[in-house]
C-alpha atoms as a PDB file:
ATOM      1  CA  UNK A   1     -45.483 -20.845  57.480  1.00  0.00           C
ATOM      2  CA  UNK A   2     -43.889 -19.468  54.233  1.00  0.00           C
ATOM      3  CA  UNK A   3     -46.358 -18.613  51.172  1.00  0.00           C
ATOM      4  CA  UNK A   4     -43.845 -21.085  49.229  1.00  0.00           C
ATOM      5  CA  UNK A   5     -42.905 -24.095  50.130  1.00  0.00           C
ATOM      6  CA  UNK A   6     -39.868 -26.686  48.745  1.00  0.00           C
ATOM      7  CA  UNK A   7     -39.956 -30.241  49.538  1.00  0.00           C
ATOM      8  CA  UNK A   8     -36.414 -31.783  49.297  1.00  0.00           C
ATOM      9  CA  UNK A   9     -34.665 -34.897  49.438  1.00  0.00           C
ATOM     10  CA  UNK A  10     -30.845 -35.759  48.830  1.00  0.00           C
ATOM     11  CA  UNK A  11     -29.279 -39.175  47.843  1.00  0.00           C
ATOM     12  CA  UNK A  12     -25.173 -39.821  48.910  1.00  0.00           C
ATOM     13  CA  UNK A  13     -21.835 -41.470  48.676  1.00  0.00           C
ATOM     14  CA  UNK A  14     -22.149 -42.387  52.074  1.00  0.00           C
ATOM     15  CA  UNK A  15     -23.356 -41.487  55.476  1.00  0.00           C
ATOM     16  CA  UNK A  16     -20.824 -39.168  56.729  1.00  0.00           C
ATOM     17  CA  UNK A  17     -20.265 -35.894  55.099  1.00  0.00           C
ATOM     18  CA  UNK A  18     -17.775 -34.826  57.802  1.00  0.00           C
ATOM     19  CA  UNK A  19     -15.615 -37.870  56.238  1.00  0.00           C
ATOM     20  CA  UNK A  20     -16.180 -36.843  53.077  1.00  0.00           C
ATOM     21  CA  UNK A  21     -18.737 -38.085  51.709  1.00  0.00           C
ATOM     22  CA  UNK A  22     -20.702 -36.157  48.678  1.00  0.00           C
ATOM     23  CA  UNK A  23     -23.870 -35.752  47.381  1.00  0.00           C
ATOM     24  CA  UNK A  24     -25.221 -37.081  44.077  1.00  0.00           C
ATOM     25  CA  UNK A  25     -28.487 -36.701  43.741  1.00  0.00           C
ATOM     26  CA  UNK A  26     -31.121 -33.686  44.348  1.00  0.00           C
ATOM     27  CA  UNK A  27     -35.138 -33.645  44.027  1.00  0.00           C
ATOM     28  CA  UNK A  28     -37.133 -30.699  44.967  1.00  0.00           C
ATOM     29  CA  UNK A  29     -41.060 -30.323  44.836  1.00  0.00           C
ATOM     30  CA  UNK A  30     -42.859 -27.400  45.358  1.00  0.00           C
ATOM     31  CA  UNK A  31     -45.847 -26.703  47.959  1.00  0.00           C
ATOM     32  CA  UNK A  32     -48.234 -23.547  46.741  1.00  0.00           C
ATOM     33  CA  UNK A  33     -51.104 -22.514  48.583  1.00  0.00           C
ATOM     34  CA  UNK A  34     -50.652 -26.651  50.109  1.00  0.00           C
ATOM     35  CA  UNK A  35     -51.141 -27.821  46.533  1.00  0.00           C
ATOM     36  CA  UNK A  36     -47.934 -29.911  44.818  1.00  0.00           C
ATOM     37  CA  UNK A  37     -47.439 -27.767  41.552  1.00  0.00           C
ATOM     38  CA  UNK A  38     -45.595 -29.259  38.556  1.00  0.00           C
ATOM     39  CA  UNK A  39     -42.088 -27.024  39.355  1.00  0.00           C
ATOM     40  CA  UNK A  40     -40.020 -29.431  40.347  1.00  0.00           C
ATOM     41  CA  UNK A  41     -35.970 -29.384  40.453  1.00  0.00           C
ATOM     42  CA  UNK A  42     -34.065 -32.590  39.727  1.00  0.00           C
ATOM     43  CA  UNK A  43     -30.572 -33.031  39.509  1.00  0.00           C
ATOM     44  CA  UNK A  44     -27.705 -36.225  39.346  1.00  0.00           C
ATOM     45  CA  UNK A  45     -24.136 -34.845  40.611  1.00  0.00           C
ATOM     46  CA  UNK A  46     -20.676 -36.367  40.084  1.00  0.00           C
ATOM     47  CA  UNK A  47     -19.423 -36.949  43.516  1.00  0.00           C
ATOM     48  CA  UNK A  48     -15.535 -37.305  42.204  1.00  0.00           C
ATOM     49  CA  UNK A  49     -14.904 -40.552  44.553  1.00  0.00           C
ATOM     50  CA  UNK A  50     -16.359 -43.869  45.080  1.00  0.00           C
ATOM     51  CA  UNK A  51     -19.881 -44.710  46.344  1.00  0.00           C
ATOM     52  CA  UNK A  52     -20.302 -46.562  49.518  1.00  0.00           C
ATOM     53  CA  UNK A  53     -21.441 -50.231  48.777  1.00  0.00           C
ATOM     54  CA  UNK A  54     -24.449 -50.039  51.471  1.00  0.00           C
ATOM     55  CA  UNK A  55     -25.471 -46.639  50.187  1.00  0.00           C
ATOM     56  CA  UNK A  56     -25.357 -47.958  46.574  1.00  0.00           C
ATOM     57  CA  UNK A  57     -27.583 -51.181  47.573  1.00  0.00           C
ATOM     58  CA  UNK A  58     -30.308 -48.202  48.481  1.00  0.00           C
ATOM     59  CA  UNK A  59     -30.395 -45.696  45.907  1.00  0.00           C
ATOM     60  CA  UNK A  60     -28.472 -48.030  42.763  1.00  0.00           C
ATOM     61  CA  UNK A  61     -26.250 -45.154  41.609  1.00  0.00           C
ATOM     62  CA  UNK A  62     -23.314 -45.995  40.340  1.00  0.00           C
ATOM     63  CA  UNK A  63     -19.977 -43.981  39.715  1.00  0.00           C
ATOM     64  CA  UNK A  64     -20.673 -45.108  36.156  1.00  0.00           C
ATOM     65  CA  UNK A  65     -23.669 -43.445  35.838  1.00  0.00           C
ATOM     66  CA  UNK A  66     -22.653 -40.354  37.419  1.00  0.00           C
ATOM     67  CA  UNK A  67     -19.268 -40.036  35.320  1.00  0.00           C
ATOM     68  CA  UNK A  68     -20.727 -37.599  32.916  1.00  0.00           C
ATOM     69  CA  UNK A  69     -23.047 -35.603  35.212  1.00  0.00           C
ATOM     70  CA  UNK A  70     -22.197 -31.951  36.496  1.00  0.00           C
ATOM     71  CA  UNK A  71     -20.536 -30.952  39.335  1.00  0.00           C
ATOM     72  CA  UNK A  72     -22.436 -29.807  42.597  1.00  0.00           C
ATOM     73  CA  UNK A  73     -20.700 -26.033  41.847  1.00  0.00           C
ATOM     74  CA  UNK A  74     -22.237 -26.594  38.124  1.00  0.00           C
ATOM     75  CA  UNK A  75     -26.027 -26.805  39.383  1.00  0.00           C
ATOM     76  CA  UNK A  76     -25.713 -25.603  42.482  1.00  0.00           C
ATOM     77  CA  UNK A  77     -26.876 -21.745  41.164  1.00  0.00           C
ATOM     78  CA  UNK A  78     -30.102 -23.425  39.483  1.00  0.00           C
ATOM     79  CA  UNK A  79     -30.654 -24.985  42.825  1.00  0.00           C
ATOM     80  CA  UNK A  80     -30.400 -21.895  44.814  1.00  0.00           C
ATOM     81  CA  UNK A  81     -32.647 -19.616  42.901  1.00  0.00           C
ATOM     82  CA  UNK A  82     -34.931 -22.795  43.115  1.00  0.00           C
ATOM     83  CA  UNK A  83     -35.034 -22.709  46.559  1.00  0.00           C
ATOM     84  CA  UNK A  84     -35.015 -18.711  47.397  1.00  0.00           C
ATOM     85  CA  UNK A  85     -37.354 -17.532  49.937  1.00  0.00           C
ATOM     86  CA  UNK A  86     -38.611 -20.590  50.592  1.00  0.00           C
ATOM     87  CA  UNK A  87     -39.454 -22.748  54.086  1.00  0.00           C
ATOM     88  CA  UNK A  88     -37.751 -26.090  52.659  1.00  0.00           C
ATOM     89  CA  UNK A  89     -39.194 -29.469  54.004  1.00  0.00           C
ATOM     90  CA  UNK A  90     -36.847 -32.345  54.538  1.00  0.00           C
ATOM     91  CA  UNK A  91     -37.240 -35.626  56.412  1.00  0.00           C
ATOM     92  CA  UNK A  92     -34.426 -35.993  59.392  1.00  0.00           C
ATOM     93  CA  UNK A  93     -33.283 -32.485  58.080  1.00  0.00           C
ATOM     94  CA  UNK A  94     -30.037 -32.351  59.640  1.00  0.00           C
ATOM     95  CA  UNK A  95     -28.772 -35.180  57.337  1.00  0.00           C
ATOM     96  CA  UNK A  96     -29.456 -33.286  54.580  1.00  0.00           C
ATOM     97  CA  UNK A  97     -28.449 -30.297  55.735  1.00  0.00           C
ATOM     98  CA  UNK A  98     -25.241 -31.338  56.510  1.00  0.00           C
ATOM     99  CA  UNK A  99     -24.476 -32.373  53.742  1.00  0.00           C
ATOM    100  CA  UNK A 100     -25.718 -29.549  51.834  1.00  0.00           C
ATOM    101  CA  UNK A 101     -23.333 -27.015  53.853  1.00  0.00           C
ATOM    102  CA  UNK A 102     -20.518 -29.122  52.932  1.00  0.00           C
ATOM    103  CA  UNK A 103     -21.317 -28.629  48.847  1.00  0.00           C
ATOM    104  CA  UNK A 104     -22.119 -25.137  49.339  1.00  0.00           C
ATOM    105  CA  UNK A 105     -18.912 -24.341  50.961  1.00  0.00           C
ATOM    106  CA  UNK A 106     -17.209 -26.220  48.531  1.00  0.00           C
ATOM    107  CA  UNK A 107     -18.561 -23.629  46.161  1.00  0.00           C
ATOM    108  CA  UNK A 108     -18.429 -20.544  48.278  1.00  0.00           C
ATOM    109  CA  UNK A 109     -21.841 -20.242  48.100  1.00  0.00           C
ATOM    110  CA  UNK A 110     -22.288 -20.039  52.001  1.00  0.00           C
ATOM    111  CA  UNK A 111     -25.079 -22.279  53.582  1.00  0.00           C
ATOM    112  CA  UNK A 112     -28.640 -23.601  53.058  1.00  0.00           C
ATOM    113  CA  UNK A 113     -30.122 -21.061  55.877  1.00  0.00           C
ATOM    114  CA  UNK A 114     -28.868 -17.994  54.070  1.00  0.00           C
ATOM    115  CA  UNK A 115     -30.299 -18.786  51.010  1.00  0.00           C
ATOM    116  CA  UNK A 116     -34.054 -20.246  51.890  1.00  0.00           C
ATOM    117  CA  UNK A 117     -36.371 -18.988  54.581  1.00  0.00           C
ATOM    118  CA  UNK A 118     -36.501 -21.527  57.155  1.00  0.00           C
ATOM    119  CA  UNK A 119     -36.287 -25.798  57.388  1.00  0.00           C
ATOM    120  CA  UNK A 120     -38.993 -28.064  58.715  1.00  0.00           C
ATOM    121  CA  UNK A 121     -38.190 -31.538  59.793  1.00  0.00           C
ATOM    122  CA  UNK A 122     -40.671 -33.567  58.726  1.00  0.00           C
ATOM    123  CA  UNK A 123     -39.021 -36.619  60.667  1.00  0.00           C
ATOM    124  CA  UNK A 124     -39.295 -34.453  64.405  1.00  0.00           C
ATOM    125  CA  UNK A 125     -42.648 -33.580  63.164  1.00  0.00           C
ATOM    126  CA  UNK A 126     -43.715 -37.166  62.680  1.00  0.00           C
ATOM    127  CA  UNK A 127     -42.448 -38.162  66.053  1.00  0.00           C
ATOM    128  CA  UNK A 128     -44.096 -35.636  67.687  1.00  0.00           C
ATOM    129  CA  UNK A 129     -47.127 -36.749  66.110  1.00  0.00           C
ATOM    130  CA  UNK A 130     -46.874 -40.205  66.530  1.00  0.00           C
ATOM    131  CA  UNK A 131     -44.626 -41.165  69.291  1.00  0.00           C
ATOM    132  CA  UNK A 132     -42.768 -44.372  70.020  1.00  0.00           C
ATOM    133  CA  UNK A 133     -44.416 -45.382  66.270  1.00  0.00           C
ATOM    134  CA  UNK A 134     -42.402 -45.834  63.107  1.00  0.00           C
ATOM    135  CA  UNK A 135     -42.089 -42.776  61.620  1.00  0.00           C
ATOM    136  CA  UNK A 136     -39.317 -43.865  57.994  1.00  0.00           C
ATOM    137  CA  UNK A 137     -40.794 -42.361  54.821  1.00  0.00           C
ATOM    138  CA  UNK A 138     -42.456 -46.058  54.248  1.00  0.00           C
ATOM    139  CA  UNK A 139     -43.994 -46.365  57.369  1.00  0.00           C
ATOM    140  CA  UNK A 140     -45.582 -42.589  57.046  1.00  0.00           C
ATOM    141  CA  UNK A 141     -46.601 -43.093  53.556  1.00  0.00           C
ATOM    142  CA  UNK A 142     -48.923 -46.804  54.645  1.00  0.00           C
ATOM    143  CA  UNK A 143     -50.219 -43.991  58.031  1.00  0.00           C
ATOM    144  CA  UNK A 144     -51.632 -42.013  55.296  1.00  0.00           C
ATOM    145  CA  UNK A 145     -52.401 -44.286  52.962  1.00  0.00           C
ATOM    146  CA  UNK A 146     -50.237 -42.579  50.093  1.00  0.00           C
ATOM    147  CA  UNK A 147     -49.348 -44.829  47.659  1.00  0.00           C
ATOM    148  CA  UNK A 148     -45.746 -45.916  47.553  1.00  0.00           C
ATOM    149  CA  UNK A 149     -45.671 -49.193  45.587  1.00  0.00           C
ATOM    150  CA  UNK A 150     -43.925 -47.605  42.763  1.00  0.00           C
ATOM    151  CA  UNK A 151     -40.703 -47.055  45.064  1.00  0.00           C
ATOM    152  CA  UNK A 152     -38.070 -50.344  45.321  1.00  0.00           C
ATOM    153  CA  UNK A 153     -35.236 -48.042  45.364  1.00  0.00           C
ATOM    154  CA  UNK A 154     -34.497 -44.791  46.799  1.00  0.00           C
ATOM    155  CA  UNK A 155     -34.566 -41.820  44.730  1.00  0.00           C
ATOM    156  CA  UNK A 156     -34.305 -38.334  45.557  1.00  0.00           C
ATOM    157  CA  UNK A 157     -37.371 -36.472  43.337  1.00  0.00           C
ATOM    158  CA  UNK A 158     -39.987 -39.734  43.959  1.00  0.00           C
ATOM    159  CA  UNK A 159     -39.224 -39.333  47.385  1.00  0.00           C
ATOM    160  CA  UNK A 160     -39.448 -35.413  47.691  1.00  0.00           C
ATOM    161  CA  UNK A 161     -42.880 -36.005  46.135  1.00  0.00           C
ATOM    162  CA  UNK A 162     -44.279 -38.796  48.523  1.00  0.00           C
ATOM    163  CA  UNK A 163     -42.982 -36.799  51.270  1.00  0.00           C
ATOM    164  CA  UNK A 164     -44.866 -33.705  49.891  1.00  0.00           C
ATOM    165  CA  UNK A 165     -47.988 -35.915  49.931  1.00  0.00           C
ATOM    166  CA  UNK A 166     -47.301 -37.410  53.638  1.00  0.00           C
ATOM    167  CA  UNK A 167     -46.208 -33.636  54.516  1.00  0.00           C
ATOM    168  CA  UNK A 168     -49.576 -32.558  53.485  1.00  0.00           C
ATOM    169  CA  UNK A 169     -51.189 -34.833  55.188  1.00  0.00           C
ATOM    170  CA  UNK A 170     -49.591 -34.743  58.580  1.00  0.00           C
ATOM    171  CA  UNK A 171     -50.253 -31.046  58.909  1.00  0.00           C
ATOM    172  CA  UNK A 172     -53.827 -31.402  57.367  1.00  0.00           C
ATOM    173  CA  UNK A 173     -56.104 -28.636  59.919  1.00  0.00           C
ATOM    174  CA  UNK A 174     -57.586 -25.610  60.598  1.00  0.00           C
ATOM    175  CA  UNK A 175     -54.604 -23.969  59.974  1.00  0.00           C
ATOM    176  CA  UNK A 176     -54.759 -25.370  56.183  1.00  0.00           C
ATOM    177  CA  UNK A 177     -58.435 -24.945  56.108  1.00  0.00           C
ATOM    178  CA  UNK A 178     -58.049 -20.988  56.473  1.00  0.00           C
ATOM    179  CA  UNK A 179     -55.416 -20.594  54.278  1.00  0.00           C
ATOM    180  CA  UNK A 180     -57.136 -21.990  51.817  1.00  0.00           C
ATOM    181  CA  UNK A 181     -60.163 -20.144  52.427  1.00  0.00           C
ATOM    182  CA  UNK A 182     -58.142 -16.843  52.602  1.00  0.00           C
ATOM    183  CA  UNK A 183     -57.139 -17.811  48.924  1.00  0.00           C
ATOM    184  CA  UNK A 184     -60.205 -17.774  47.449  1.00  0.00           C
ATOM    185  CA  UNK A 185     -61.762 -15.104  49.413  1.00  0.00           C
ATOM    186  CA  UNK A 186     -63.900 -17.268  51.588  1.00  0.00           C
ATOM    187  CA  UNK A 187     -62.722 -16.256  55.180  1.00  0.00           C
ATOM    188  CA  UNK A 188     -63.479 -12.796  54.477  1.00  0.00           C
ATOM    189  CA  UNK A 189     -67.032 -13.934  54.072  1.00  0.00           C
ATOM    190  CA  UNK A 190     -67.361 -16.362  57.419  1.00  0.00           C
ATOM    191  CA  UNK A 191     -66.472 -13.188  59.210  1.00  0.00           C
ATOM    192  CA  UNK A 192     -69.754 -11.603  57.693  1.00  0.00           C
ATOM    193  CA  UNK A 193     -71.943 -15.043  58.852  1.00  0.00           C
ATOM    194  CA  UNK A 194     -75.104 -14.092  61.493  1.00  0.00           C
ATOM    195  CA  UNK A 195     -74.007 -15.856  64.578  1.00  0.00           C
ATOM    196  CA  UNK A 196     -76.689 -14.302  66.963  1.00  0.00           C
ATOM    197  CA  UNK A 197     -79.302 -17.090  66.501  1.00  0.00           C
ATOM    198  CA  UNK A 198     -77.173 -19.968  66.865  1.00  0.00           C
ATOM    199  CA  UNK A 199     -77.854 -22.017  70.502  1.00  0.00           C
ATOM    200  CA  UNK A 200     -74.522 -22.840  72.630  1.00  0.00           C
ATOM    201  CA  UNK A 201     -74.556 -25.509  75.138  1.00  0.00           C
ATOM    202  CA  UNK A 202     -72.381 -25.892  77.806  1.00  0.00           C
ATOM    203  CA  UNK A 203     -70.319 -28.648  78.221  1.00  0.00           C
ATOM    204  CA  UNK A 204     -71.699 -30.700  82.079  1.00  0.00           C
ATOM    205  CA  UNK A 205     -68.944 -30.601  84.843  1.00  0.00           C
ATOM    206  CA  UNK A 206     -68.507 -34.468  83.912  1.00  0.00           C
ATOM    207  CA  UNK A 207     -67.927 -33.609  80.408  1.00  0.00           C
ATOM    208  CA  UNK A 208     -65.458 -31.122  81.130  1.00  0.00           C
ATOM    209  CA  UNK A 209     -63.596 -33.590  83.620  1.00  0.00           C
ATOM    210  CA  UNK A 210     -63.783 -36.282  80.934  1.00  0.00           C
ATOM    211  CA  UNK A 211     -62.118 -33.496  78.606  1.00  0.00           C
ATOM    212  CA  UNK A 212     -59.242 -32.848  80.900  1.00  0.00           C
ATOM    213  CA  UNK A 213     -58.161 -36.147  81.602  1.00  0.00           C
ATOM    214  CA  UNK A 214     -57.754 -36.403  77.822  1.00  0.00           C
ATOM    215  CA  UNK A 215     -55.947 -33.920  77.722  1.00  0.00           C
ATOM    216  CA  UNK A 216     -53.822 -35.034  80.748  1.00  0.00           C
ATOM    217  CA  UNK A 217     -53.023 -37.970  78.622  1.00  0.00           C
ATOM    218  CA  UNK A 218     -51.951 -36.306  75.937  1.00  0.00           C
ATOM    219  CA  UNK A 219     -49.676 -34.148  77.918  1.00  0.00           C
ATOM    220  CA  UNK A 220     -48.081 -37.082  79.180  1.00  0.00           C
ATOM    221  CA  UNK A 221     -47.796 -38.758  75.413  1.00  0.00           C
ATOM    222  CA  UNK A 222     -46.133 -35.343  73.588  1.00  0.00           C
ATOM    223  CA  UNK A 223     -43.274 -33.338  74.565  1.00  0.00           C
ATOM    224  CA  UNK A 224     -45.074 -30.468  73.758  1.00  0.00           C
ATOM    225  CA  UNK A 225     -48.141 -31.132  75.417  1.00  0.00           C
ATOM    226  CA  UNK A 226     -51.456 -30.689  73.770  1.00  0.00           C
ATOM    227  CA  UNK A 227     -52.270 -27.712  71.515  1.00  0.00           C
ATOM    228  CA  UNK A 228     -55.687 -27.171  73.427  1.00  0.00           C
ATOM    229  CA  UNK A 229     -54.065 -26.182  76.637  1.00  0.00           C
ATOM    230  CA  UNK A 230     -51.874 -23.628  74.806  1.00  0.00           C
ATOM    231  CA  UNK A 231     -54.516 -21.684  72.927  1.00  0.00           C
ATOM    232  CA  UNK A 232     -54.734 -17.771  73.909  1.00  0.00           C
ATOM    233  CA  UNK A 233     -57.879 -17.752  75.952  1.00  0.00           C
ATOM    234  CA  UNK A 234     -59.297 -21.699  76.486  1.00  0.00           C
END
């Protein structure tokens, strides 16, 4: 997991950027030490062409609107530096991303993966988490009860920042727990705790069958099988 982290969301002309179809709007949040800081990157873009009817029913842009925004080329350096050397979050990524290589080659300015240090999808994540279960930005955000009222359209920043919350949440563990104890020097301390008077007991042969046929289950439920069973020495 990258020290930085950018949460990012697009809005569109359309559906299809192969057909030509542009983007107009860009939100970014940003994920420190799994805390949402106030650095956020917001943008509006004039697409040059007409916006789809059932795209403008979800996100209400208009050409209007957009008529005296910039260019994609115009913010696209602001947007770059924004997102350099970071792992960059985005909900059914390859959307996005598609449509992002389009602009970017439109400006000569390459692609997405040369410029930030990895992508998450948040949307395979979900599914992996929660299979055969809803897993739309709306449905996530009532999972983990992160309040979405506020949202009646789409919009690319609001949404970058309830997906940063639902992110958050979603990968909530002991892999968050020690990083942030590493940041405020408390891991280095656990490693100093006095375990040699603490009592172990051993799980009972029925225990430990219970345990794998929970785990058997869970095989069976995720693609990638259960974490437990792929820990170095359990």
């Amino acid at each position: 997991m990258a020290a930085r982290q950018v949460v990012l969301d697009t809005e569109t002309t359309g559906l299809n950027a192969k057909l030509g179809d542009r983007v107009i709007e860009i939100g970014c949040v940003e994920i420190l030490s799994r805390r949402v800081t106030e650095r956020h990157f917001h943008a509006y873009v004039n697409p040059g062409r007409e916006i789809d009817e059932g795209a403008a029913r979800v996100h209400g842009l208009t050409r209007e609107f957009l008529a005296d925004k910039p260019r994609f080329a115009e913010i696209a350096p602001g947007l770059l530096e924004y997102l350099r050397g970071a792992e960059v979050v985005i909900h059914n990524a390859e959307f996005d991303v598609e449509f992002l290589d389009a602009e970017l080659d439109r400006a000569g300015l390459g692609r997405l993966a040369e410029h930030a240090a990895g992508v998450v999808d948040s949307l395979a994540l979900a599914r992996e988490l929660h299979p055969g279960k809803k897993n739309s930005l709306d449905a996530l955000c009532e999972r983990y009860a992160v309040d979405n009222s506020h949202r009646t359209l789409h919009g690319a920043l609001l949404d970058a920042r309830l997906l940063a919350e639902v992110y958050l949440a979603m990968t909530r563990g002991q892999e968050s727990l020690m990083m942030e104890l590493e940041a405020d020097g408390s891991a280095a301390a656990a490693d100093k705790i006095d375990t040699s008077g603490l009592i172990v007991v051993q799980a009972s042969a029925e225990e430990l069958s219970a345990h794998e046929r929970v785990l058997d289950a869970i095989d069976k439920e995720s693609k990638t099988g259960s974490l437990w069973r792929r820990l170095p020495g359990v």
